[in-house]
C-alpha atoms as a PDB file:
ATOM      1  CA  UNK A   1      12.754 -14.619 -30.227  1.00  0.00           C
ATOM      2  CA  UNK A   2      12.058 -17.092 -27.568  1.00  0.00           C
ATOM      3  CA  UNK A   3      12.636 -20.031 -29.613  1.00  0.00           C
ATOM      4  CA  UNK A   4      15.566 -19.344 -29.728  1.00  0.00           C
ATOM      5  CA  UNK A   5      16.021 -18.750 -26.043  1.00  0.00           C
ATOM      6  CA  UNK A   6      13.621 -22.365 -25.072  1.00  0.00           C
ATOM      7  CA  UNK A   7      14.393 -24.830 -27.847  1.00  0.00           C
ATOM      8  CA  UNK A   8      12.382 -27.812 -26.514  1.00  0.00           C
ATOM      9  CA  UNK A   9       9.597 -26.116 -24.084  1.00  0.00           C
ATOM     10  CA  UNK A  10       8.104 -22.917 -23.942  1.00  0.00           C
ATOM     11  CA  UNK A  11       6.516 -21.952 -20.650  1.00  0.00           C
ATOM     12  CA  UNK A  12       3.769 -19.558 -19.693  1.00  0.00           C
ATOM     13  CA  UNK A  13       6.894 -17.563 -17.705  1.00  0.00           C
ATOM     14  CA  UNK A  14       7.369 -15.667 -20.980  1.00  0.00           C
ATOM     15  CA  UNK A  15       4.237 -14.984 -21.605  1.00  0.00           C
ATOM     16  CA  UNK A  16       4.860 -11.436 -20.113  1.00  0.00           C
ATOM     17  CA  UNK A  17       7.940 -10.312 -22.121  1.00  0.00           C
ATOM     18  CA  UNK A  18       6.101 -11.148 -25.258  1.00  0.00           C
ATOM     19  CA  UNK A  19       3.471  -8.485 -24.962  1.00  0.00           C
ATOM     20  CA  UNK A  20       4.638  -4.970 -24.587  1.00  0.00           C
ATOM     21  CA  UNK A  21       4.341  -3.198 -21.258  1.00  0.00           C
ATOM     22  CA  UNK A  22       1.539  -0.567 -23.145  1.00  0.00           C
ATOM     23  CA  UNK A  23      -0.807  -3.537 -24.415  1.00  0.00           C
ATOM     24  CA  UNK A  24      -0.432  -5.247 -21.131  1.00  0.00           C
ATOM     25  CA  UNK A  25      -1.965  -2.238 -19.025  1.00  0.00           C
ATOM     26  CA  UNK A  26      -4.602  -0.324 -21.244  1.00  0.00           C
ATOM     27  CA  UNK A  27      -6.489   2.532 -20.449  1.00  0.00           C
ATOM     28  CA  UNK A  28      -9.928   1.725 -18.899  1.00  0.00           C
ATOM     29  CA  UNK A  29     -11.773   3.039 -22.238  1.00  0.00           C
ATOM     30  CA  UNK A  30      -9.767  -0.095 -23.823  1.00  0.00           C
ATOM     31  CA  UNK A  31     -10.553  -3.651 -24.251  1.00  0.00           C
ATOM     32  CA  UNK A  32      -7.515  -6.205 -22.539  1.00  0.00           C
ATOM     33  CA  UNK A  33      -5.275  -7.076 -25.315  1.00  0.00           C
ATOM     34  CA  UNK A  34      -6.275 -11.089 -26.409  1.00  0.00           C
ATOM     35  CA  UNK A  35      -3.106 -13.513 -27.137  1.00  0.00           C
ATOM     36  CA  UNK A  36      -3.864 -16.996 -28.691  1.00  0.00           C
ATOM     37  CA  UNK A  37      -0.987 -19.287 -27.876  1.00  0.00           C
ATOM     38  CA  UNK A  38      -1.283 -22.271 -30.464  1.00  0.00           C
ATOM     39  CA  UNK A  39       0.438 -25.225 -28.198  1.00  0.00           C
ATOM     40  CA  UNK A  40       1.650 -28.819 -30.035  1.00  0.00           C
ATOM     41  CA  UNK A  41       1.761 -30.465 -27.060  1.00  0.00           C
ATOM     42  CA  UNK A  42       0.499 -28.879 -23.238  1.00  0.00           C
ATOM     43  CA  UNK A  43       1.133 -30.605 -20.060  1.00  0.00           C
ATOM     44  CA  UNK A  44      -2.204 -30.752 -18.638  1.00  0.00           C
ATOM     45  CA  UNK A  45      -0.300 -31.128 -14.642  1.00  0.00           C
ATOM     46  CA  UNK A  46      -3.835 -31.279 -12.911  1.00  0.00           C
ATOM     47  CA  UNK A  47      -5.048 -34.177 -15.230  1.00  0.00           C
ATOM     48  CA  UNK A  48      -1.453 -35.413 -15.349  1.00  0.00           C
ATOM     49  CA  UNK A  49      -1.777 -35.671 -18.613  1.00  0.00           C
ATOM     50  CA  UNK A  50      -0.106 -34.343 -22.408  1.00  0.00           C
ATOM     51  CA  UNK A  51      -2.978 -32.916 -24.816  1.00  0.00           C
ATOM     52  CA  UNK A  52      -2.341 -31.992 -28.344  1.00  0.00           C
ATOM     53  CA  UNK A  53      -3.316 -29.137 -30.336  1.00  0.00           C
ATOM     54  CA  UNK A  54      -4.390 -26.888 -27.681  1.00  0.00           C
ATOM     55  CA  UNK A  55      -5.129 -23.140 -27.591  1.00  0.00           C
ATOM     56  CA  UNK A  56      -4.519 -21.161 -24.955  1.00  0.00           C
ATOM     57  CA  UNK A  57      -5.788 -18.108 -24.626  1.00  0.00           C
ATOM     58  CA  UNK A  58      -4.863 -14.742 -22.191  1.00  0.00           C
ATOM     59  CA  UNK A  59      -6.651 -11.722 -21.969  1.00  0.00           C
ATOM     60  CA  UNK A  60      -4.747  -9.147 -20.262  1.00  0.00           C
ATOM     61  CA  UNK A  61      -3.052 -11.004 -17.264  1.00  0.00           C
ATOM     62  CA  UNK A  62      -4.959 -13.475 -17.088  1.00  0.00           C
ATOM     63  CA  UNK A  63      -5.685 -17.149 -19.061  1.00  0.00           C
ATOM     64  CA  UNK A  64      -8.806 -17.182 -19.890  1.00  0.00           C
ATOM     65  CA  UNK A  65      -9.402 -20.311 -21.896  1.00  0.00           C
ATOM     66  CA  UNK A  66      -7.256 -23.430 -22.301  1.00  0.00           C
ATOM     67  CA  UNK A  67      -8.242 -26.301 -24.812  1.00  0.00           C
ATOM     68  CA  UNK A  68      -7.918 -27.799 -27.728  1.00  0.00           C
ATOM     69  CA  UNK A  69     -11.502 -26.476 -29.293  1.00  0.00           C
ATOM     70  CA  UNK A  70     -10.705 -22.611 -28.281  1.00  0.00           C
ATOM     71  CA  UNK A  71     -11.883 -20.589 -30.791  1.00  0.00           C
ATOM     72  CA  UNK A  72      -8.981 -17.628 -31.600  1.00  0.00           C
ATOM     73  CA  UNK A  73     -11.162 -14.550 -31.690  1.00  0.00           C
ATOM     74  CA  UNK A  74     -10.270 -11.990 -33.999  1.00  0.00           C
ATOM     75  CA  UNK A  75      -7.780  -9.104 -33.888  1.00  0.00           C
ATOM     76  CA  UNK A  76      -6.081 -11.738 -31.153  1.00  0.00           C
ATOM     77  CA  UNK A  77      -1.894 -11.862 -31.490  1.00  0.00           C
ATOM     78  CA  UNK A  78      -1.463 -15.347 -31.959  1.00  0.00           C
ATOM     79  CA  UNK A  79       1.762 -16.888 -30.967  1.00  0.00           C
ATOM     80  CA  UNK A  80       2.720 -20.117 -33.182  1.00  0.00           C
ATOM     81  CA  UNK A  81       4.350 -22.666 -30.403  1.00  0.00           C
ATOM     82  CA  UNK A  82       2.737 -25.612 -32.602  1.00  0.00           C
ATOM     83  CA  UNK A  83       6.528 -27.288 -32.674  1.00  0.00           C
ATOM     84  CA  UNK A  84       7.084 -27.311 -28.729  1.00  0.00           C
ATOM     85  CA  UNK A  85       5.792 -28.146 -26.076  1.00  0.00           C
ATOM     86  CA  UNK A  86       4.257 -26.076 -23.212  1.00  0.00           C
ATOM     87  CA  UNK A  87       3.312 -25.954 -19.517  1.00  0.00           C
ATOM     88  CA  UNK A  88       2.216 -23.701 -16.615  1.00  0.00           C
ATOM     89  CA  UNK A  89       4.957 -21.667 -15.004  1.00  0.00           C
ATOM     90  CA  UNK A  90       6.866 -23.206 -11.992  1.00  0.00           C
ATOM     91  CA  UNK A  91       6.798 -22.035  -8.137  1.00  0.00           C
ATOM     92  CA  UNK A  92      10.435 -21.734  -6.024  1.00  0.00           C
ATOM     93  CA  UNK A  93       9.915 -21.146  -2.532  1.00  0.00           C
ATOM     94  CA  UNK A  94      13.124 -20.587  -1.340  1.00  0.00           C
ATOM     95  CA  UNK A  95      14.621 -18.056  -3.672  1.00  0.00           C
ATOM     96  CA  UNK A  96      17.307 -15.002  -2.884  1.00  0.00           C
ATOM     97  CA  UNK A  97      17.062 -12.869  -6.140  1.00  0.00           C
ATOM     98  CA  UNK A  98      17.311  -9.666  -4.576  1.00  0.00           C
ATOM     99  CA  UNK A  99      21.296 -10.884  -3.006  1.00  0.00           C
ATOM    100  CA  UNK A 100      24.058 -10.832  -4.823  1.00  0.00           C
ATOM    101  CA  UNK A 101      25.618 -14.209  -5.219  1.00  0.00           C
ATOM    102  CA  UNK A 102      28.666 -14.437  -2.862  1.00  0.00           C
ATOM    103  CA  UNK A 103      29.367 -17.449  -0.268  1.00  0.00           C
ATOM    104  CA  UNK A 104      30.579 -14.522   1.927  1.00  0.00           C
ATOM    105  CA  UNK A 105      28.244 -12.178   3.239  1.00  0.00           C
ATOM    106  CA  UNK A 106      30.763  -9.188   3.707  1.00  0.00           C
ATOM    107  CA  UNK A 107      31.078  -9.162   0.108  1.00  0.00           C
ATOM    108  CA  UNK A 108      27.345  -6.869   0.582  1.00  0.00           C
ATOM    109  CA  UNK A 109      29.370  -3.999   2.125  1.00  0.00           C
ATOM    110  CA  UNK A 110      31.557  -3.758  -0.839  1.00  0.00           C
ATOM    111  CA  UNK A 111      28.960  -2.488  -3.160  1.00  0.00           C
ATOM    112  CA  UNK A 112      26.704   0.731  -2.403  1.00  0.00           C
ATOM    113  CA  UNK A 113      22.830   0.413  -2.274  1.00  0.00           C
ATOM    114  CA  UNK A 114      22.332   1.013  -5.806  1.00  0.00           C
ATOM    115  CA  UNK A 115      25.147  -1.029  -7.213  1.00  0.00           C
ATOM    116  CA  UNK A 116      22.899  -3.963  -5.168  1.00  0.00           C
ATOM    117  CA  UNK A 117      19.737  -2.925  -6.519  1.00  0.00           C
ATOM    118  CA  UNK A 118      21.389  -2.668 -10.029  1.00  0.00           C
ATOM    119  CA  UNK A 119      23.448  -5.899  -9.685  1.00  0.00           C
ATOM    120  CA  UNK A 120      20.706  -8.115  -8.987  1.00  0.00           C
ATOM    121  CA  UNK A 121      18.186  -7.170 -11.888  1.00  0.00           C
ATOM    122  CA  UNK A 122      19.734  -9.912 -14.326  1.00  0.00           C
ATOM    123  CA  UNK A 123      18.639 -12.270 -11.601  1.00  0.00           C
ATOM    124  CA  UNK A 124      14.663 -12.171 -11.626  1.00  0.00           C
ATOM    125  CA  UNK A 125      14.885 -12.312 -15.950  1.00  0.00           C
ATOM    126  CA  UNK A 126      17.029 -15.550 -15.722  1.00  0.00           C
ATOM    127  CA  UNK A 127      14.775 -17.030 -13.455  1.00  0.00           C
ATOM    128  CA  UNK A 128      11.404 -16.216 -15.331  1.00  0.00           C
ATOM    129  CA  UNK A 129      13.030 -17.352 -18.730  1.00  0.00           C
ATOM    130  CA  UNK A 130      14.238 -20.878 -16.306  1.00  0.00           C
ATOM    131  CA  UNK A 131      10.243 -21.221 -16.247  1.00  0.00           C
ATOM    132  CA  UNK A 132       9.624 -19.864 -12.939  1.00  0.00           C
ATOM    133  CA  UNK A 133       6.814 -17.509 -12.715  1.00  0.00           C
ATOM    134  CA  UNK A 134       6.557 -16.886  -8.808  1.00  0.00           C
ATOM    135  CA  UNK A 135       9.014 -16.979  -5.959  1.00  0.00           C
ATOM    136  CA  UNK A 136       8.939 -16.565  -2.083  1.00  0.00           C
ATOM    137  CA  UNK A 137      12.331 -14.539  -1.487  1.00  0.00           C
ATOM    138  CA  UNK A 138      13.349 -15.237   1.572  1.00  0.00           C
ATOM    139  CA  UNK A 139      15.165 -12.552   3.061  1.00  0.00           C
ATOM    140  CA  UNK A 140      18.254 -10.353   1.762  1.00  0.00           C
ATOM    141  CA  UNK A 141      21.012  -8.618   3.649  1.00  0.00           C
ATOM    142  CA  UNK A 142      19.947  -5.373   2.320  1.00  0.00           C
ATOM    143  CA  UNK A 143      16.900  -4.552   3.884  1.00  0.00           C
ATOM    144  CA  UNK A 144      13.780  -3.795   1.576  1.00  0.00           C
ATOM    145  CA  UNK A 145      15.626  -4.631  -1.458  1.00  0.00           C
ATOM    146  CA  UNK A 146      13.248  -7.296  -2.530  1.00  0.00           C
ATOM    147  CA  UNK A 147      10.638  -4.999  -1.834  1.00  0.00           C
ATOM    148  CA  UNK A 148      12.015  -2.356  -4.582  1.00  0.00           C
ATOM    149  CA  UNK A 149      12.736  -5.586  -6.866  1.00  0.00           C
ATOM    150  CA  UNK A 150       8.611  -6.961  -6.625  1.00  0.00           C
ATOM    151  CA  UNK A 151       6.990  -3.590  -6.976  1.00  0.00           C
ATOM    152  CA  UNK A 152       9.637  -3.054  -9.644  1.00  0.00           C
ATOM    153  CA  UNK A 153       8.556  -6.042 -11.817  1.00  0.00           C
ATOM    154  CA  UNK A 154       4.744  -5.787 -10.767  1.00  0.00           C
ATOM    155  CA  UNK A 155       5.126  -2.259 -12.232  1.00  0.00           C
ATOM    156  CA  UNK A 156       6.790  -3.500 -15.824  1.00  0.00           C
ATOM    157  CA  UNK A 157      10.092  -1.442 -15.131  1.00  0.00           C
ATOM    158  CA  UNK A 158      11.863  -5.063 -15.140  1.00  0.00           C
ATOM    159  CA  UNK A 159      11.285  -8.360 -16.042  1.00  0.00           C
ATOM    160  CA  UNK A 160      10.556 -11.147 -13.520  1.00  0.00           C
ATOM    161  CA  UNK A 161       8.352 -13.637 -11.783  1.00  0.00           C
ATOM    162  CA  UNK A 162       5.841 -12.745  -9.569  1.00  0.00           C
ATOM    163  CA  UNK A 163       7.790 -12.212  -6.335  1.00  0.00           C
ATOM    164  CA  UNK A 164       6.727 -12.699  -2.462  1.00  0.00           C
ATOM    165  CA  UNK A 165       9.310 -10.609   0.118  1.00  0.00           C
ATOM    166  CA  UNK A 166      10.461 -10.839   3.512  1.00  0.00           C
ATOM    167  CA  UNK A 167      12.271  -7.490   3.389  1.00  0.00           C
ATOM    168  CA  UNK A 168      14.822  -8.762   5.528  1.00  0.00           C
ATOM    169  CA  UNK A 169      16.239 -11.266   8.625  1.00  0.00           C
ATOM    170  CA  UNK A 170      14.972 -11.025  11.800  1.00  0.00           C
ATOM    171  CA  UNK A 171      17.932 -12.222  14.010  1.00  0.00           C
ATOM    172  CA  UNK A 172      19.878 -11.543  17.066  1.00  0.00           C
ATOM    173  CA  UNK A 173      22.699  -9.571  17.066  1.00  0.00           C
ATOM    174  CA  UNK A 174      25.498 -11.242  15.754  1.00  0.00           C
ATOM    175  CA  UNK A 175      22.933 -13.782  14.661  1.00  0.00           C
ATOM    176  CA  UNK A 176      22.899 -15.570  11.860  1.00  0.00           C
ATOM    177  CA  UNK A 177      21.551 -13.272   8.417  1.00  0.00           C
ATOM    178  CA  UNK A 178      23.539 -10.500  10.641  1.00  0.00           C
ATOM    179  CA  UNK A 179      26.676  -9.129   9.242  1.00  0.00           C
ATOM    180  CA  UNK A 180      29.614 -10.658  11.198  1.00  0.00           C
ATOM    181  CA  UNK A 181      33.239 -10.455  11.970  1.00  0.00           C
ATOM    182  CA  UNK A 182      33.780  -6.753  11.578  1.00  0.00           C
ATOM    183  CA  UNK A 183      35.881  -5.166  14.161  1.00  0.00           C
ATOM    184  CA  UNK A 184      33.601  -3.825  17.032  1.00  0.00           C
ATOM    185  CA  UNK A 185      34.394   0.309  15.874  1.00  0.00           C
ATOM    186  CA  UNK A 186      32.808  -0.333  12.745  1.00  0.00           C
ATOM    187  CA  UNK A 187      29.085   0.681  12.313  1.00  0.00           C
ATOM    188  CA  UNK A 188      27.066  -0.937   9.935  1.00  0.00           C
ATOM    189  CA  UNK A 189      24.646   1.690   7.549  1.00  0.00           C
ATOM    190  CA  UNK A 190      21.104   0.463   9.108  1.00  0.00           C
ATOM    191  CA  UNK A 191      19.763  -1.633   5.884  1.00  0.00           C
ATOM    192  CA  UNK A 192      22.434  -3.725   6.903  1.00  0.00           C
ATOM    193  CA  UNK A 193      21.164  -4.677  10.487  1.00  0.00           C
ATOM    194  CA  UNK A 194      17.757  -3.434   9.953  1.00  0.00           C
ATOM    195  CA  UNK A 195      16.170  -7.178  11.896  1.00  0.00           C
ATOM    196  CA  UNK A 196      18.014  -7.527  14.793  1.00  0.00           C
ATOM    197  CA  UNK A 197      15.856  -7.850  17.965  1.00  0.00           C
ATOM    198  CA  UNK A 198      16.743  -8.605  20.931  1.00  0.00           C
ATOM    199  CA  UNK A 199      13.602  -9.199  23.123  1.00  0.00           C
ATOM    200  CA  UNK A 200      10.192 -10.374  22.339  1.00  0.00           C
ATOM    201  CA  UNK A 201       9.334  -6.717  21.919  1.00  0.00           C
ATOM    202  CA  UNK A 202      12.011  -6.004  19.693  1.00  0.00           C
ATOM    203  CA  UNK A 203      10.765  -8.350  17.484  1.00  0.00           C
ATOM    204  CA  UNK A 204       7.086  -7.232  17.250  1.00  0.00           C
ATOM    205  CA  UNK A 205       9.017  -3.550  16.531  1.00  0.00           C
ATOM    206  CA  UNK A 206      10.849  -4.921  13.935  1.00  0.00           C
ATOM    207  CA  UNK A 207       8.144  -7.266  12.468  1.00  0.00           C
ATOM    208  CA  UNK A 208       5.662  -4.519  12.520  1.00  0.00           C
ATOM    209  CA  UNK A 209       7.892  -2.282  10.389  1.00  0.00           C
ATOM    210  CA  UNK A 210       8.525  -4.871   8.242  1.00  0.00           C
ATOM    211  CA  UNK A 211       4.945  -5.199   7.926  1.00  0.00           C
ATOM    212  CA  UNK A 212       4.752  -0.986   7.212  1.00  0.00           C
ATOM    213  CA  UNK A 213       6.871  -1.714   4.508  1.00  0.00           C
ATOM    214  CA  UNK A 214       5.603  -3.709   2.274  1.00  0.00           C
ATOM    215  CA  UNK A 215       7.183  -7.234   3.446  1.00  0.00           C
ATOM    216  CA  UNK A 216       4.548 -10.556   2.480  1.00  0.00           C
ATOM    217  CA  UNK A 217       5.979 -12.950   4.681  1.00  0.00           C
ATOM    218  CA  UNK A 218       8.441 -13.014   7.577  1.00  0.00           C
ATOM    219  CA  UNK A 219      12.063 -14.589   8.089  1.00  0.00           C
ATOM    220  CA  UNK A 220      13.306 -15.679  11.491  1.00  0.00           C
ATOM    221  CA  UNK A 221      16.436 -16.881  11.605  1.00  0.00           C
ATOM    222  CA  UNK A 222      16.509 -18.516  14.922  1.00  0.00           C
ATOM    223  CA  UNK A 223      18.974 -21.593  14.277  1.00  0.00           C
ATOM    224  CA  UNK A 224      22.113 -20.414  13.310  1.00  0.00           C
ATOM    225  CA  UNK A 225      20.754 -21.147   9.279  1.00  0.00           C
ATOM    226  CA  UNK A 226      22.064 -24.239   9.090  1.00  0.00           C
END
């Protein structure tokens, strides 16, 4: 299936969707599933460096051996990547997976929550099959929506790199990452102005429930994003 999808280069990004969800978490009384990934060419990026003929091989989550003298143990699911060539999964650290795309940020208050959540699944699969395995998402106008979309991968409910969340903006009012240009009798649901502080203190609140709710890193938005 995914030489079809990667005709040239196969990264470790799909490493995940090739095992099923039940051999990926076994029971404790179970050994971690082994997969022996036969490699004709892997970009050795430490060494900087291509080796040929290499094995890798992943038990469970993790790689456990990478060479070209790796012995494939037996029982192991051993996928055949001898015609391509392969190399470790790529980092983005600016990433907004959990936003819809729109150059307009009132185009958020036209969809509910869920049609959010929902609309920006295809987003995390596209970007592990583009090779990247893990992303630092840096802040969405729906607050804690990145939140649901890690835990929802890390769980194996949907596919996609390994994620790191800021939850959502801390900003001023009428900041920038703060929904603009609405007529003042218009109240915004709260995940849409969940970071806006106003004070120092204000921004410990905010930062602290942030913090309560799962975020990894935080977003300040203190220059007008630009």
């Amino acid at each position: 299936m995914f030489k079809q999808l990667l005709v040239t280069c196969l990264l470790f990004s799909v490493l995940p969707v090739s095992i099923r969800a039940e051999q990926v978490r076994p029971s404790p009384s179970e050994p971690a599933p082994v997969v022996a990934i036969r490699a004709g060419r892997f970009i050795d990026v430490s060494a900087g460096r291509t080796l040929s003929d290499v094995v890798i091989l992943v038990r469970g989550q993790k790689i456990d051996a990478v060479g070209p003298g790796v012995r494939v143990p037996d029982g192991a699911q051993v996928i055949d990547l001898s015609s391509m060539t392969v190399l470790p999964g790529l980092i983005d650290c600016h990433t907004h997976l959990a936003d819809v795309a729109a150059s307009e940020p009132l185009e958020v208050v036209k969809r509910t929550a869920v049609e959010t959540a929902y609309a920006v699944i295809p987003n995390a699969r596209l970007t592990l099959l583009s090779g990247f395995t893990t992303v630092r998402d840096v802040g969405v106008y729906r607050a804690l929506n990145d939140v649901a979309m890690r835990d929802a991968i890390a769980n194996g409910v949907i596919v996609g790199p390994r994620m790191y969340v800021a939850g959502a903006y801390i900003t001023i009012s009428e900041g920038a990452g703060a929904m603009t240009g609405l007529s003042p009798d218009i109240q915004l649901p709260p995940d849409l102005r969940f970071g806006e502080a106003n004070s120092p203190w204000e921004v410990r609140q905010r930062i602290r429930v942030l913090a309560h709710r799962g975020a990894d890193h935080i977003k300040v938005l203190s220059t007008g994003a630009v």
